[in-house]
Protein backbone atom coordinates (compact mmCIF):
# COMPACT_ATOMS: atom_id res chain seq x y z
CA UNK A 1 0.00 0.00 0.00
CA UNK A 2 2.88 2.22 0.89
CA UNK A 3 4.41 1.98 -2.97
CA UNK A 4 1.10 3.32 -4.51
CA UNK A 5 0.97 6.08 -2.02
CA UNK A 6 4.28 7.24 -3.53
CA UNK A 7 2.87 7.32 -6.85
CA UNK A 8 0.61 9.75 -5.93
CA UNK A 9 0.38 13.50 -8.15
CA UNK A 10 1.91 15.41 -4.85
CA UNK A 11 5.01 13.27 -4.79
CA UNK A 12 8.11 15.04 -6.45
CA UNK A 13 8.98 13.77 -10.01
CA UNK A 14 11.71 12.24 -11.20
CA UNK A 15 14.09 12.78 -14.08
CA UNK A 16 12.33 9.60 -15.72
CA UNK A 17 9.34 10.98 -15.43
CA UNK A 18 9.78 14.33 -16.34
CA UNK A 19 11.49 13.32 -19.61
CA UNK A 20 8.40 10.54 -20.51
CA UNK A 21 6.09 13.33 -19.59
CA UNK A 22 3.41 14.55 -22.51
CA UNK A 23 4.05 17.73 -23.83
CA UNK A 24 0.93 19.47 -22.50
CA UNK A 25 2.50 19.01 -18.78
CA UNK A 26 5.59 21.71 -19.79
CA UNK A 27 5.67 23.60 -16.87
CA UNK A 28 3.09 21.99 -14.31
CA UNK A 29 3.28 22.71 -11.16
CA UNK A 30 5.01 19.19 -10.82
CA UNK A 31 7.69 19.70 -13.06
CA UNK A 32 8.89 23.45 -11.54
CA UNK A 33 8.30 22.01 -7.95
CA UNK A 34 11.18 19.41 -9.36
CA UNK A 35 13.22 22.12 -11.35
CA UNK A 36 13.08 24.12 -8.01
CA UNK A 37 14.23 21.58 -5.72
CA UNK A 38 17.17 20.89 -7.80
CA UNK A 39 18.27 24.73 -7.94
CA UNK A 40 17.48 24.94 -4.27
CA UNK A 41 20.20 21.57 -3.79
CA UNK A 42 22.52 23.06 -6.52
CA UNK A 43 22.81 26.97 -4.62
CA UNK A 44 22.72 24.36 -1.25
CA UNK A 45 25.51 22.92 -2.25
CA UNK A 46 27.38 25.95 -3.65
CA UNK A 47 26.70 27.70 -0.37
CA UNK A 48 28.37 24.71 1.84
CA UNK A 49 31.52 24.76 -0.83
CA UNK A 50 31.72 28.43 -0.25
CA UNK A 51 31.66 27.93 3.86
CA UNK A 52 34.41 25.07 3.83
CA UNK A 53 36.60 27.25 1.44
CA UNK A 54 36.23 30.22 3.90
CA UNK A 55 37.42 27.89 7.27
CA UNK A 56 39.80 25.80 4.81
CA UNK A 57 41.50 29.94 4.37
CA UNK A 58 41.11 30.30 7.95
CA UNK A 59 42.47 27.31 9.36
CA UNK A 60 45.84 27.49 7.35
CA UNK A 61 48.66 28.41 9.05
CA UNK A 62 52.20 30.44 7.52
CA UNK A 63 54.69 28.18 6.36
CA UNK A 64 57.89 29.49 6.84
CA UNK A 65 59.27 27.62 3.76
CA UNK A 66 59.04 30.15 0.35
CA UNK A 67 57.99 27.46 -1.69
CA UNK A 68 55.28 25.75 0.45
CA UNK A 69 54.31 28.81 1.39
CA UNK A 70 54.25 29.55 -2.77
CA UNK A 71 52.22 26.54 -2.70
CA UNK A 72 49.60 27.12 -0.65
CA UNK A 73 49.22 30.60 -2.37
CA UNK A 74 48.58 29.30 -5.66
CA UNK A 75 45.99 26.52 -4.02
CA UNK A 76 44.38 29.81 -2.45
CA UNK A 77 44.28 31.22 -5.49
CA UNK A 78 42.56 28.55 -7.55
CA UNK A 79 40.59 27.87 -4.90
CA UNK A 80 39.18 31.34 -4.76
CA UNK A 81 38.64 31.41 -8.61
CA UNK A 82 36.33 28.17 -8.30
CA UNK A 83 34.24 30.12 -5.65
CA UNK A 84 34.16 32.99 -7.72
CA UNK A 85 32.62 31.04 -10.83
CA UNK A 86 30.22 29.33 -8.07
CA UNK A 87 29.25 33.32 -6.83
CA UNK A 88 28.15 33.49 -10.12
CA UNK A 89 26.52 30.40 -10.95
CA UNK A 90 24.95 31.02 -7.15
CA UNK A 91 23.28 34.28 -9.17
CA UNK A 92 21.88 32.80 -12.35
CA UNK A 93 20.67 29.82 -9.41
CA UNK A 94 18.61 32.52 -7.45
CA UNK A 95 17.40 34.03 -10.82
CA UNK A 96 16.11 30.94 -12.05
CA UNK A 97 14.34 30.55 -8.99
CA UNK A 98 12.47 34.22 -9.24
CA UNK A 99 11.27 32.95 -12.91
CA UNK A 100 9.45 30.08 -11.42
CA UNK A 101 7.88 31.88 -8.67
CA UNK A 102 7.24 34.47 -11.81
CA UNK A 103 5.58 31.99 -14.15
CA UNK A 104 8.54 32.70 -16.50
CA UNK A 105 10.73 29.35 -16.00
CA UNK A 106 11.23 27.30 -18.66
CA UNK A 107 10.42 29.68 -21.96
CA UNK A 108 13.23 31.76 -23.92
CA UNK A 109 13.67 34.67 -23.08
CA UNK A 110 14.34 35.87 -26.49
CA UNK A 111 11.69 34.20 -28.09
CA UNK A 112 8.94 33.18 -25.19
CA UNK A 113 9.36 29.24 -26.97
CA UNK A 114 9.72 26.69 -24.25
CA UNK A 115 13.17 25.93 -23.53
CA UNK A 116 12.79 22.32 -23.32
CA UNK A 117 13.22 19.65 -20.37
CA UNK A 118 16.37 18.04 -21.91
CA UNK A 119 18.08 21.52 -21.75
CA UNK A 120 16.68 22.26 -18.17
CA UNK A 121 17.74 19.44 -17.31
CA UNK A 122 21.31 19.56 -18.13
CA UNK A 123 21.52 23.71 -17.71
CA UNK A 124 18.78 24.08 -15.25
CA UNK A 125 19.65 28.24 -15.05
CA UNK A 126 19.26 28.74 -19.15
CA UNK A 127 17.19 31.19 -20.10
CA UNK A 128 17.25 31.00 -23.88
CA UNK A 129 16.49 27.81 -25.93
CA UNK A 130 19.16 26.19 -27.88
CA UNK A 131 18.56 28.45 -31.35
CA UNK A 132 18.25 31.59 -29.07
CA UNK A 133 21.78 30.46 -27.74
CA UNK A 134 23.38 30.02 -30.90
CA UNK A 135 22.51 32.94 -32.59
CA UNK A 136 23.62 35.17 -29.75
CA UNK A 137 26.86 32.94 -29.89
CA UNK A 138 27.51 33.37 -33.59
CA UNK A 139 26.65 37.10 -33.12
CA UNK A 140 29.08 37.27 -30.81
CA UNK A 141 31.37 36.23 -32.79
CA UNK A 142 30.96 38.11 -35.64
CA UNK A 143 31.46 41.55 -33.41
CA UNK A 144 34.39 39.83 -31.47
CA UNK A 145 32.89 39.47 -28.56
């Protein structure tokens, strides 16, 4: 009795299911309830990386020896670089989440077509679809950018 209770519509989806789901479901309440518990582990995570790199910088002590100390400065150094990248993904995280409490999650914002789950799934911060994201790309090129 217990498995058929998990079945049930309030349970969260899974990636199975959201990928077999029909088309005319894009966007239920199910499937941003399971795009925003994903974000919400993603910026979770991101947020407990940040706090271990922050006592990690704390808890080293000086070396006295140039080179380990040269060591440790270039481990800083990357280290703070992968936080910095995670600030940002952190932002685009908490962005995503104000589209789906907006109604806009999941449609381009170029074009207002759906993005599609596939892409969510694997970038589940885009905000264009996949044509959107090429043209700016090739634009970009063009001018340089």
């Amino acid at each position: 009795m217990r498995a058929s209770k998990a079945k049930t519509s309030t349970a969260p989806m899974t990636e199975k299911e959201i990928l077999s789901a029909p088309e005319s479901d894009y966007m239920s309440v199910r499937q941003l309830d399971f795009f925003r518990r994903r974000l919400q582990e993603e910026k979770n995570q991101l947020l407990s990386n940040a706090q271990e790199t922050t006592t990690h910088l704390q808890d080293n002590e000086s070396t006295p020896d140039p080179s380990d100390r040269a060591s440790v400065e270039e481990e800083h150094t990357l280290e703070l670089r992968v936080r910095d990248r995670e600030r940002k993904l952190l932002k685009k995280i908490e962005e995503a989440i104000a589209r789906i409490d907006a109604g806009e999650y999941g449609y381009c914002e170029e074009t207002g077509e759906p993005i599609g789950i596939a892409r969510l799934l694997a970038r589940p911060t885009a905000t264009l679809s996949i044509e959107a994201q090429e043209r700016r790309e090739k634009l970009k090129k063009m001018h340089g950018g």
